[in-house]
N, C-alpha and C. Protein backbone atom coordinates (compact mmCIF):
# COMPACT_ATOMS: atom_id res chain seq x y z
N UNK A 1 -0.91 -0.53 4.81
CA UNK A 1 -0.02 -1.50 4.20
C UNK A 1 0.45 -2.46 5.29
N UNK A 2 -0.04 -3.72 4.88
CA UNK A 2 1.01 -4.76 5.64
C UNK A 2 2.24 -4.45 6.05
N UNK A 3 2.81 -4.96 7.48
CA UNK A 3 4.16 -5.11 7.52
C UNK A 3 4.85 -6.24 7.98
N UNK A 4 5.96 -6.29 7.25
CA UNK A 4 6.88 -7.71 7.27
C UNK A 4 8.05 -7.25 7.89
N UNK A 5 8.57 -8.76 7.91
CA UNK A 5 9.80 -8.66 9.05
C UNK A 5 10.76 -8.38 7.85
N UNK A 6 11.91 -7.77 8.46
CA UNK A 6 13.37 -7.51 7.86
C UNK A 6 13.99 -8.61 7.97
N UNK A 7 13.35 -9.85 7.69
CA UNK A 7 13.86 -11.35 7.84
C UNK A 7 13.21 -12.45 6.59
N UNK A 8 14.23 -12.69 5.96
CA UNK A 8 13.15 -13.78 4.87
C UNK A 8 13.47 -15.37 5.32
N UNK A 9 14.21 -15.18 5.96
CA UNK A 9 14.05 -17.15 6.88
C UNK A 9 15.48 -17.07 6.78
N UNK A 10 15.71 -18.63 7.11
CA UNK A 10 17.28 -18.71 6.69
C UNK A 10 17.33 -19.96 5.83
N UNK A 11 18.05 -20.20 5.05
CA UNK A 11 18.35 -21.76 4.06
C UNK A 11 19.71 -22.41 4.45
N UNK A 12 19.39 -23.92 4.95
CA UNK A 12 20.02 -24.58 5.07
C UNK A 12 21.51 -24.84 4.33
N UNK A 13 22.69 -24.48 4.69
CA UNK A 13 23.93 -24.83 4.00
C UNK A 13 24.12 -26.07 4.12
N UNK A 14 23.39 -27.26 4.86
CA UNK A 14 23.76 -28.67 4.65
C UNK A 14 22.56 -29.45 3.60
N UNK A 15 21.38 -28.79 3.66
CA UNK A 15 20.15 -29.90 2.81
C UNK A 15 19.34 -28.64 2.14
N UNK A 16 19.59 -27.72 2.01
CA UNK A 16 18.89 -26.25 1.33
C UNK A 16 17.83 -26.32 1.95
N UNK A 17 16.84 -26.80 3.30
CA UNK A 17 15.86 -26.30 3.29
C UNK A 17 15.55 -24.88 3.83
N UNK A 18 14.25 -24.61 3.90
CA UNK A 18 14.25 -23.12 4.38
C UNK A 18 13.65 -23.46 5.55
N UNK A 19 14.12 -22.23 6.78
CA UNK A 19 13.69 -22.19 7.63
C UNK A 19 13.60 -20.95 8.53
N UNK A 20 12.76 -21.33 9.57
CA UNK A 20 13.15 -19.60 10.30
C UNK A 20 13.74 -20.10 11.60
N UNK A 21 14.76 -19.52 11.63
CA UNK A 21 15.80 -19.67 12.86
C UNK A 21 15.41 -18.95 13.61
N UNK A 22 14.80 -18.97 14.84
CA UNK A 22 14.07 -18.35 16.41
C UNK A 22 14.67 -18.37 17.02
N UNK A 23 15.71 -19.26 16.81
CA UNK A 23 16.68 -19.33 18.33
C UNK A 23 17.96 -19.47 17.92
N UNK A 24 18.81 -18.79 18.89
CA UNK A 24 20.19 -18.72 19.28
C UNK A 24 20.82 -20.28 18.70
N UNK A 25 21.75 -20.53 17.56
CA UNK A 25 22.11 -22.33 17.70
C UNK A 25 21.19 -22.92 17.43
N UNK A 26 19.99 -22.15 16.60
CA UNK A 26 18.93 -22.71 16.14
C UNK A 26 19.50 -24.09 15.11
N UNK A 27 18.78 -25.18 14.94
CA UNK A 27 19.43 -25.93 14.13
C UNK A 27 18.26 -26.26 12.85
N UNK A 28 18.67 -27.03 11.85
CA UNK A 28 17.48 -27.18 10.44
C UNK A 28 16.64 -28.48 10.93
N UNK A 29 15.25 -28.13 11.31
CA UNK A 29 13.99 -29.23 11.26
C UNK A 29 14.47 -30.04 10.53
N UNK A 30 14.67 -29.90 9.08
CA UNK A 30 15.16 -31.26 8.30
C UNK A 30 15.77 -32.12 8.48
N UNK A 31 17.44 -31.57 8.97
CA UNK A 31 18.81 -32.62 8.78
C UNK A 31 19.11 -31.68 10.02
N UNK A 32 18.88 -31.15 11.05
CA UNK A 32 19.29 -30.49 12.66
C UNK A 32 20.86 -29.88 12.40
N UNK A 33 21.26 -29.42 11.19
CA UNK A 33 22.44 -28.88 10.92
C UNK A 33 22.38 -27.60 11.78
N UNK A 34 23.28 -27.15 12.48
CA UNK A 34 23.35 -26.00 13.46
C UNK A 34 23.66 -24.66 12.39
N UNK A 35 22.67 -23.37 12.69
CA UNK A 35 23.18 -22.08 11.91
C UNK A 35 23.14 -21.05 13.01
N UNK A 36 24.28 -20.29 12.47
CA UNK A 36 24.99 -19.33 13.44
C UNK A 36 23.38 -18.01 13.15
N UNK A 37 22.43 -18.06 11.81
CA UNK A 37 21.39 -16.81 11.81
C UNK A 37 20.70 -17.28 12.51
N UNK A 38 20.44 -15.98 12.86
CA UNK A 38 19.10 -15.97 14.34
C UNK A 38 17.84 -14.41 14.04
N UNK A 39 16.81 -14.76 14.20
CA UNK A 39 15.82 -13.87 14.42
C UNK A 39 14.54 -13.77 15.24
N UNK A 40 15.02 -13.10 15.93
CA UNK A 40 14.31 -13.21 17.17
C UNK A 40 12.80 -13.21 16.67
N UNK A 41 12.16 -13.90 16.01
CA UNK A 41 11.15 -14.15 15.36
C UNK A 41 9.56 -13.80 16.06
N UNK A 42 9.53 -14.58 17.43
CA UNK A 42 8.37 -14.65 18.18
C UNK A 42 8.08 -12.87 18.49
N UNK A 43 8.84 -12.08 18.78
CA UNK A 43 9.02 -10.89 19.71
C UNK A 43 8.74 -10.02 18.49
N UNK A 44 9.14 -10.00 17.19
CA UNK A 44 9.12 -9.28 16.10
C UNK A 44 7.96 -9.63 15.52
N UNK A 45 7.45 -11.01 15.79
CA UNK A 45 5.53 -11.07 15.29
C UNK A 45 4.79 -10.70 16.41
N UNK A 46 5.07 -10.63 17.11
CA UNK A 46 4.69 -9.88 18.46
C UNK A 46 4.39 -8.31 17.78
N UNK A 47 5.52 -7.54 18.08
CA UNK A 47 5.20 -6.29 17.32
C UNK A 47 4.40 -6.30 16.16
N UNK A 48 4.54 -6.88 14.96
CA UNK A 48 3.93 -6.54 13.92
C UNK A 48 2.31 -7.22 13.94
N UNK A 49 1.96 -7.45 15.33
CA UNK A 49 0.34 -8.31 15.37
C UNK A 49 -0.37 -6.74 15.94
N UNK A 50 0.66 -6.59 17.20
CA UNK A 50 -0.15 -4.95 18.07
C UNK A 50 -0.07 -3.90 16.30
N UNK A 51 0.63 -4.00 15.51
CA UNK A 51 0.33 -3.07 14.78
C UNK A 51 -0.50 -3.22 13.95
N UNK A 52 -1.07 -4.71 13.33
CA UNK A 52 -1.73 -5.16 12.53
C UNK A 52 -3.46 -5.18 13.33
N UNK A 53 -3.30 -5.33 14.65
CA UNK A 53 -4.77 -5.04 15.04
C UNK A 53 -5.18 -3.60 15.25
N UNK A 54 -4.28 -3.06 15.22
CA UNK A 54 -4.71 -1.44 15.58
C UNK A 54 -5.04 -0.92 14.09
N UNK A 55 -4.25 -1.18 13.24
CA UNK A 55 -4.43 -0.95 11.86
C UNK A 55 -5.56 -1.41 11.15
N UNK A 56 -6.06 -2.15 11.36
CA UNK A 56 -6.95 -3.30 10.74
C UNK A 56 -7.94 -4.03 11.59
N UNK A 57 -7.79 -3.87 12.69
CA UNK A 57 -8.96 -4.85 13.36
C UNK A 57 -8.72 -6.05 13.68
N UNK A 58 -7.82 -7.04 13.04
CA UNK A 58 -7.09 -8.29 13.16
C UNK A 58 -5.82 -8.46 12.93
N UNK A 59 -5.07 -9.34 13.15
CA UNK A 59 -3.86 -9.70 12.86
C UNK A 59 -3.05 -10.19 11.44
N UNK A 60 -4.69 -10.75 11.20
CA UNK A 60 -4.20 -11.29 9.64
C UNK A 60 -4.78 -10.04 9.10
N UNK A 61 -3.99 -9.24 7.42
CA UNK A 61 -4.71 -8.06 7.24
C UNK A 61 -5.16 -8.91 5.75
N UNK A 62 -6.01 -8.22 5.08
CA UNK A 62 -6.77 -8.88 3.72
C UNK A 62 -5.37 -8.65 2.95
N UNK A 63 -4.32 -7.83 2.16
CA UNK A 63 -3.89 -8.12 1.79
C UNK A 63 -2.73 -8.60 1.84
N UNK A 64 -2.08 -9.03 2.42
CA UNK A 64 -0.78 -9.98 3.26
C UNK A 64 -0.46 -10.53 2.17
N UNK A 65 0.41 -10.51 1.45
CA UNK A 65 1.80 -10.92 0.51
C UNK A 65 2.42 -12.06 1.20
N UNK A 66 2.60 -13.63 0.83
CA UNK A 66 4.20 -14.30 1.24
C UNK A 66 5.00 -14.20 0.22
N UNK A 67 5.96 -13.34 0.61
CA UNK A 67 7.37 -13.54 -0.50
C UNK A 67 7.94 -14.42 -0.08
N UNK A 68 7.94 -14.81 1.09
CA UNK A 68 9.36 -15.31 1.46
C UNK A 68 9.09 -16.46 2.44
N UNK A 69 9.58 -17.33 3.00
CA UNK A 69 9.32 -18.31 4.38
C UNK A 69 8.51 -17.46 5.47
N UNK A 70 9.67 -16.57 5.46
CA UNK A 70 9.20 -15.94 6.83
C UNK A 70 7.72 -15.07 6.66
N UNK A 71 7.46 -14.77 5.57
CA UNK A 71 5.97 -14.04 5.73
C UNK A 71 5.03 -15.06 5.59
N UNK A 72 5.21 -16.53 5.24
CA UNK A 72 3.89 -17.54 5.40
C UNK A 72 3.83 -17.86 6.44
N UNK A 73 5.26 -18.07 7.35
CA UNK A 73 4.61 -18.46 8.93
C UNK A 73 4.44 -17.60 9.71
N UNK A 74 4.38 -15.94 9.19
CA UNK A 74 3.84 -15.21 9.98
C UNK A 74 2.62 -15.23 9.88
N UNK A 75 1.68 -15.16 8.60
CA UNK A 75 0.75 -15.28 7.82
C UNK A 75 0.18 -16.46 8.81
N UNK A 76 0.67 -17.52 8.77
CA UNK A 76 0.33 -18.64 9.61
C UNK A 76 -0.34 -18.15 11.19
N UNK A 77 0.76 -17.72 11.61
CA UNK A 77 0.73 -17.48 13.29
C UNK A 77 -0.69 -16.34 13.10
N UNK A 78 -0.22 -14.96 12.23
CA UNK A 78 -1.86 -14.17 12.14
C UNK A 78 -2.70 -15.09 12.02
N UNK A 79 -3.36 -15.76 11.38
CA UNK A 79 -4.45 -16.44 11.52
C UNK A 79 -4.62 -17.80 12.79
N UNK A 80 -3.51 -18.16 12.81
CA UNK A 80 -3.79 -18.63 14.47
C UNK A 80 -4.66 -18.01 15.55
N UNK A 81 -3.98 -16.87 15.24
CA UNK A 81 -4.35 -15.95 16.84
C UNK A 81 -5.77 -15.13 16.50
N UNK A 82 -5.95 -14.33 15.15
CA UNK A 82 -7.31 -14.27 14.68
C UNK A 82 -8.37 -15.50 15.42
N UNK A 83 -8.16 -16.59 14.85
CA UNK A 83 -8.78 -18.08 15.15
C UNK A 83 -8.73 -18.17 16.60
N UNK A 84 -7.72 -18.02 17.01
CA UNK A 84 -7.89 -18.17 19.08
C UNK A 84 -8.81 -17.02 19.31
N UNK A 85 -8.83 -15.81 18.55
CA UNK A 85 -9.41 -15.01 19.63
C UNK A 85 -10.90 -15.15 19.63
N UNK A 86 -11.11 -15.68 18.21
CA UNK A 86 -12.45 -15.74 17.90
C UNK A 86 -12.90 -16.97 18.53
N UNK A 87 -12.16 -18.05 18.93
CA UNK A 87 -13.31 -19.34 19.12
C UNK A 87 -12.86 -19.02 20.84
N UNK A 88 -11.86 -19.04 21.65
CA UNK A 88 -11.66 -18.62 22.82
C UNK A 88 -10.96 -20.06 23.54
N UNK A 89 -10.79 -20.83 23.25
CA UNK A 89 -10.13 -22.34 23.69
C UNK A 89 -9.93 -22.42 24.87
N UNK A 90 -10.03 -23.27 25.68
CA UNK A 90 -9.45 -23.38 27.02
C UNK A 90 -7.73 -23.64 26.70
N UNK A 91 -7.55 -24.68 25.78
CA UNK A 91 -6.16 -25.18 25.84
C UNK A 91 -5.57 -24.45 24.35
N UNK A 92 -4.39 -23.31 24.55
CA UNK A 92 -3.80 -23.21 22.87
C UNK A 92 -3.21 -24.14 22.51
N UNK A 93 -2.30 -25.03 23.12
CA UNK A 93 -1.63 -25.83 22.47
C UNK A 93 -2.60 -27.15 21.77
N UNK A 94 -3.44 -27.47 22.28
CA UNK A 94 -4.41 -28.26 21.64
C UNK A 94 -5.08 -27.61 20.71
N UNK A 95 -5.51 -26.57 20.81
CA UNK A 95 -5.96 -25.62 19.78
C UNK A 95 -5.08 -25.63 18.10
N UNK A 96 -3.66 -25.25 18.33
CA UNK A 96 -2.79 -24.91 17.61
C UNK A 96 -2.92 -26.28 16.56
N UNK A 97 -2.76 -27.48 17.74
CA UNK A 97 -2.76 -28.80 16.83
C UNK A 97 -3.74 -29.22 16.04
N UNK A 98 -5.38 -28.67 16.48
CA UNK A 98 -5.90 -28.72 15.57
C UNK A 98 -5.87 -28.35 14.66
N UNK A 99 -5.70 -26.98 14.78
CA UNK A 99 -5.70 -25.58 13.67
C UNK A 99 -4.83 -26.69 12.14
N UNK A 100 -3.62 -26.68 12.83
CA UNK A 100 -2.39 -27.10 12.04
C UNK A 100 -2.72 -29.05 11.71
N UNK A 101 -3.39 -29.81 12.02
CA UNK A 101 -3.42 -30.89 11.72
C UNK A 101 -4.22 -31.25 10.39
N UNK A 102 -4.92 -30.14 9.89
CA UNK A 102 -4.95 -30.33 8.48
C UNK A 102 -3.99 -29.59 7.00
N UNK A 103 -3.10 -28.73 7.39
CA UNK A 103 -2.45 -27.75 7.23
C UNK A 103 -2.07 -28.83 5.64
N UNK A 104 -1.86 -28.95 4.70
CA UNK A 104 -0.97 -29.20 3.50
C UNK A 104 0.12 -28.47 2.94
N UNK A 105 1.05 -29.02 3.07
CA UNK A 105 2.81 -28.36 3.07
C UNK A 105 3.32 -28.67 1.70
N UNK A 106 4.01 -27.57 1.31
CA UNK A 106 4.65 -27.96 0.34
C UNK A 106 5.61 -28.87 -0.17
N UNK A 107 5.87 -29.61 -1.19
CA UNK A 107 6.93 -30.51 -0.81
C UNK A 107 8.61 -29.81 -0.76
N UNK A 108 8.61 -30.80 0.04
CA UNK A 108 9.98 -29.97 1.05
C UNK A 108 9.92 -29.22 1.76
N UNK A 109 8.75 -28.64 2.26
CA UNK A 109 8.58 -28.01 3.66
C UNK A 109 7.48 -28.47 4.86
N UNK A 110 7.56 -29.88 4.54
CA UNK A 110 6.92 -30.70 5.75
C UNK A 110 7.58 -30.20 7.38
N UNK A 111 8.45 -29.92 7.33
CA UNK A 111 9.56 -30.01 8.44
C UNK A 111 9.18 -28.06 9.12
N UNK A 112 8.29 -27.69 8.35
CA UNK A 112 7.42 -26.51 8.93
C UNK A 112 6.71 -26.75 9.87
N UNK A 113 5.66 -27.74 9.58
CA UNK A 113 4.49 -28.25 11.22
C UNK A 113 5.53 -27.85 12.10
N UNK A 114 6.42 -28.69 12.28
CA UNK A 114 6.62 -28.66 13.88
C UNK A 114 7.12 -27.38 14.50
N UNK A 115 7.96 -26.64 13.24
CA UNK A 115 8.11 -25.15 13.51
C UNK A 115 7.52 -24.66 13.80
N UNK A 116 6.32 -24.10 13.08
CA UNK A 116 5.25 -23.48 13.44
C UNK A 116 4.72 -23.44 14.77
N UNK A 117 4.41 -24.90 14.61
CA UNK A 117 3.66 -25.21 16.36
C UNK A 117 5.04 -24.64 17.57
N UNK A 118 5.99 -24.70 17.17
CA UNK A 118 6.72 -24.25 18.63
C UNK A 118 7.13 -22.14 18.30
N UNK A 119 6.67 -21.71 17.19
CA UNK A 119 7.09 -20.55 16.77
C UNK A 119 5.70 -19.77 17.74
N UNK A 120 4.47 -20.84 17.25
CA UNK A 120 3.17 -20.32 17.71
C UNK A 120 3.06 -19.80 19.45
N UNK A 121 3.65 -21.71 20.26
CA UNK A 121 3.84 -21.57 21.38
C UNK A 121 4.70 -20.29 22.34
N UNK A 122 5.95 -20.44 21.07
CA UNK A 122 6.47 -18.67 21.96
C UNK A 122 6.03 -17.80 21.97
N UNK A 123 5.25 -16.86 20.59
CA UNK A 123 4.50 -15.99 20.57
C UNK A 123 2.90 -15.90 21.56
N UNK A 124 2.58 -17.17 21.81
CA UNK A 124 1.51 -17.53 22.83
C UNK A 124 2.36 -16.60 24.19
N UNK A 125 3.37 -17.31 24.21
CA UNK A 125 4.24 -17.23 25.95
C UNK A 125 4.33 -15.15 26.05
N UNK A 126 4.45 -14.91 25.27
CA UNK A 126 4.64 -13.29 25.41
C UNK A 126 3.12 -12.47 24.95
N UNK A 127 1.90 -13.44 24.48
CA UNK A 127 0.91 -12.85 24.15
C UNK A 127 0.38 -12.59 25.18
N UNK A 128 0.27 -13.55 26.27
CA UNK A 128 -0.76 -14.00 27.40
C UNK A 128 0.23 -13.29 28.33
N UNK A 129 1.48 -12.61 28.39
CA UNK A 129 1.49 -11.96 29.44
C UNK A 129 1.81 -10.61 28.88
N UNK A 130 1.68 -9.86 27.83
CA UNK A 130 1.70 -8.70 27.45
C UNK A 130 0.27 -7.70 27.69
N UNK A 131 0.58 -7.45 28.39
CA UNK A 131 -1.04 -6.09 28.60
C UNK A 131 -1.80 -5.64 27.36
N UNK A 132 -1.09 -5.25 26.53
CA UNK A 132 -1.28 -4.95 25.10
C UNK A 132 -2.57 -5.69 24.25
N UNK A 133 -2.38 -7.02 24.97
CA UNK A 133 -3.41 -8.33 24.33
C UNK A 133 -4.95 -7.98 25.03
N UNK A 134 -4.76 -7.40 26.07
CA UNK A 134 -5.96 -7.56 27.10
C UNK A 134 -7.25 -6.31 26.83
N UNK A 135 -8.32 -6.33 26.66
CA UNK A 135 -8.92 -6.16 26.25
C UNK A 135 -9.47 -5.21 25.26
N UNK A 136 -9.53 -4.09 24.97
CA UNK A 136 -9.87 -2.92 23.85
C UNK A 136 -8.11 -2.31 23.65
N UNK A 137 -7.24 -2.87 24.17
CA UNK A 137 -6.01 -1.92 24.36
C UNK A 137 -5.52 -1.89 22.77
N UNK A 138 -5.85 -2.73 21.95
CA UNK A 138 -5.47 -2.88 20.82
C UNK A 138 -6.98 -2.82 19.64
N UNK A 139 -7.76 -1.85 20.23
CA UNK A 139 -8.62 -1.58 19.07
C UNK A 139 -8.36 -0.71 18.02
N UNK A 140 -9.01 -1.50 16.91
CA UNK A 140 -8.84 -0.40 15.40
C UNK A 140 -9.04 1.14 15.87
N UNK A 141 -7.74 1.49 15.53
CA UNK A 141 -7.80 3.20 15.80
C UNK A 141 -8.68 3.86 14.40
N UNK A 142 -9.53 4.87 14.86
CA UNK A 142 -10.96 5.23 13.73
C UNK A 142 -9.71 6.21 12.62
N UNK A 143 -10.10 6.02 11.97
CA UNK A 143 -9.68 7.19 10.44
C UNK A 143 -9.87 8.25 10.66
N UNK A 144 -8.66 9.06 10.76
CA UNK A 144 -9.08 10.44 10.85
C UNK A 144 -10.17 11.18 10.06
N UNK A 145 -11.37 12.00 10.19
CA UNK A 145 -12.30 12.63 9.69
C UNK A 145 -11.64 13.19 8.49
N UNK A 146 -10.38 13.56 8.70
CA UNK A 146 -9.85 15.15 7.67
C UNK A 146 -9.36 14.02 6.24
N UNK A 147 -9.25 12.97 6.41
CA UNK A 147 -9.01 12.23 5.39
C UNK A 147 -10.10 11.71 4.58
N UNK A 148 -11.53 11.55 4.92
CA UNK A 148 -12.26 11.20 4.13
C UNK A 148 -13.01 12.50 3.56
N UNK A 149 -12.61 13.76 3.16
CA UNK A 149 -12.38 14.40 2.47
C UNK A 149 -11.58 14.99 1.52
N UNK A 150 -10.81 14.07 1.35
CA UNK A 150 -9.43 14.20 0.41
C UNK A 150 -10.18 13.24 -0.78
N UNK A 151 -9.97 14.14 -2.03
CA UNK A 151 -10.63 14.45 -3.24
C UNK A 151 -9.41 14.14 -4.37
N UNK A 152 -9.55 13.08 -5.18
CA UNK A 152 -8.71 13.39 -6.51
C UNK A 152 -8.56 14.75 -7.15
N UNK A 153 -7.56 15.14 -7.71
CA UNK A 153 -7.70 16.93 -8.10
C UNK A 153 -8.29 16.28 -9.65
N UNK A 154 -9.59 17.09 -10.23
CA UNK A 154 -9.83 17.30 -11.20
C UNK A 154 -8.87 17.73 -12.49
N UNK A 155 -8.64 16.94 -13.55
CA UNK A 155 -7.75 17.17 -14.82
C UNK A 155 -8.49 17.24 -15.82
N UNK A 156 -8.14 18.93 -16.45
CA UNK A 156 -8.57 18.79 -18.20
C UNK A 156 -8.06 18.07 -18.54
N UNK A 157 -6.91 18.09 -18.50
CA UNK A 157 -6.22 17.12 -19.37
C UNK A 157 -6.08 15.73 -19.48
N UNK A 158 -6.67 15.10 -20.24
CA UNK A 158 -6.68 13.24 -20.38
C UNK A 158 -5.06 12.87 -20.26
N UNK A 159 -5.20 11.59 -19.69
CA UNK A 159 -3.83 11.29 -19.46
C UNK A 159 -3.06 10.35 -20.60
N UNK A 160 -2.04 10.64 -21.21
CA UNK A 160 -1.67 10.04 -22.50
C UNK A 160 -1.10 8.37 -22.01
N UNK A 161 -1.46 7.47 -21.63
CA UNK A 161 -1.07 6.16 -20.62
C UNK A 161 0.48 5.82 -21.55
N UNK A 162 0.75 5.67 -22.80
CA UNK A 162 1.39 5.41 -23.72
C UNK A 162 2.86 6.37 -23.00
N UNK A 163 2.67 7.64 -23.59
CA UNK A 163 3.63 8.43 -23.20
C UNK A 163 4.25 8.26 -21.18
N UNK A 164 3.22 8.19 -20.46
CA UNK A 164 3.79 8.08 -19.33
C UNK A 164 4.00 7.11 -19.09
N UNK A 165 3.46 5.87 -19.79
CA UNK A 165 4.67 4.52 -20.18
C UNK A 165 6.08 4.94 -20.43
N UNK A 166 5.79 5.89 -20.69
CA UNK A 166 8.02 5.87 -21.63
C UNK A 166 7.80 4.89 -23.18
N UNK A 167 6.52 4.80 -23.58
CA UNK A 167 6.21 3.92 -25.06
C UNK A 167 6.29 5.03 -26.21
């Protein structure tokens, strides 16, 4: 199972937009209104990438849910870094801008690009010096053997779908 942050963004009390506050006095991309929420955002997709490649092989996993702000620009950043690892770039930040220069935003969340691109850049800043990133340290751990012998238990009994509805 995917995992998400204990963070769904924050919404603007001066222009309602949504956003994810990364920083301390973070203020709104939209209208730069200052909010006291903060989530240490970069460091917490940090964690949930080392768990998503060990789990899965990549960062982005096939079934990844956005409920919320904060799981599309994580969603975002996974496939960034999927995409860096696979093409290998000399430059990320030129990279990133490509990636993101065709990107189509929803209306009223134009004021994401530029988030993104600086959400990307921090998580870059702690990727490239975390050991963790560097070479097999984060390979898909194999399935335990004792699990691909685990068997549905056989039932006489047909299952009444109606009744275990509560119908």
């Amino acid at each position: 199972m995917p995992i998400h942050l204990n963070y769904q963004g924050t919404v603007c009390q001066k222009c309602g937009a949504e956003f994810i506050a990364h920083g301390k006095n973070c203020s709104c991309p939209a209208c730069g209104q200052t909010t006291d929420d903060f989530c240490d955002f970069a460091a917490e997709t940090i964690a949930t990438m080392k768990d998503h490649k060990q789990l899965y092989g990549n960062y982005f996993p096939q079934s990844w849910f956005s409920g919320s702000i904060a799981d599309t620009v994580q969603g975002i950043i996974f496939e960034l870094f999927d995409n860096y690892e696979a093409e290998n770039p000399e430059d990320f930040t030129a990279f990133v801008l490509t990636q993101l220069a065709d990107a189509v935003w929803e209306e009223g969340r134009e004021h994401l690009a530029i988030q993104v691109e600086g959400i990307a850049l921090e998580v870059f800043n702690i990727y490239r010096q975390d050991p963790d990133f560097k070479g097999d340290a984060l390979k898909a751990k194999p399935i335990n053997p004792k699990l691909k012998d685990i068997q549905p238990k056989p039932s006489d009994t047909p299952i009444d779908i109606d009744s275990a509805a509560g119908f």
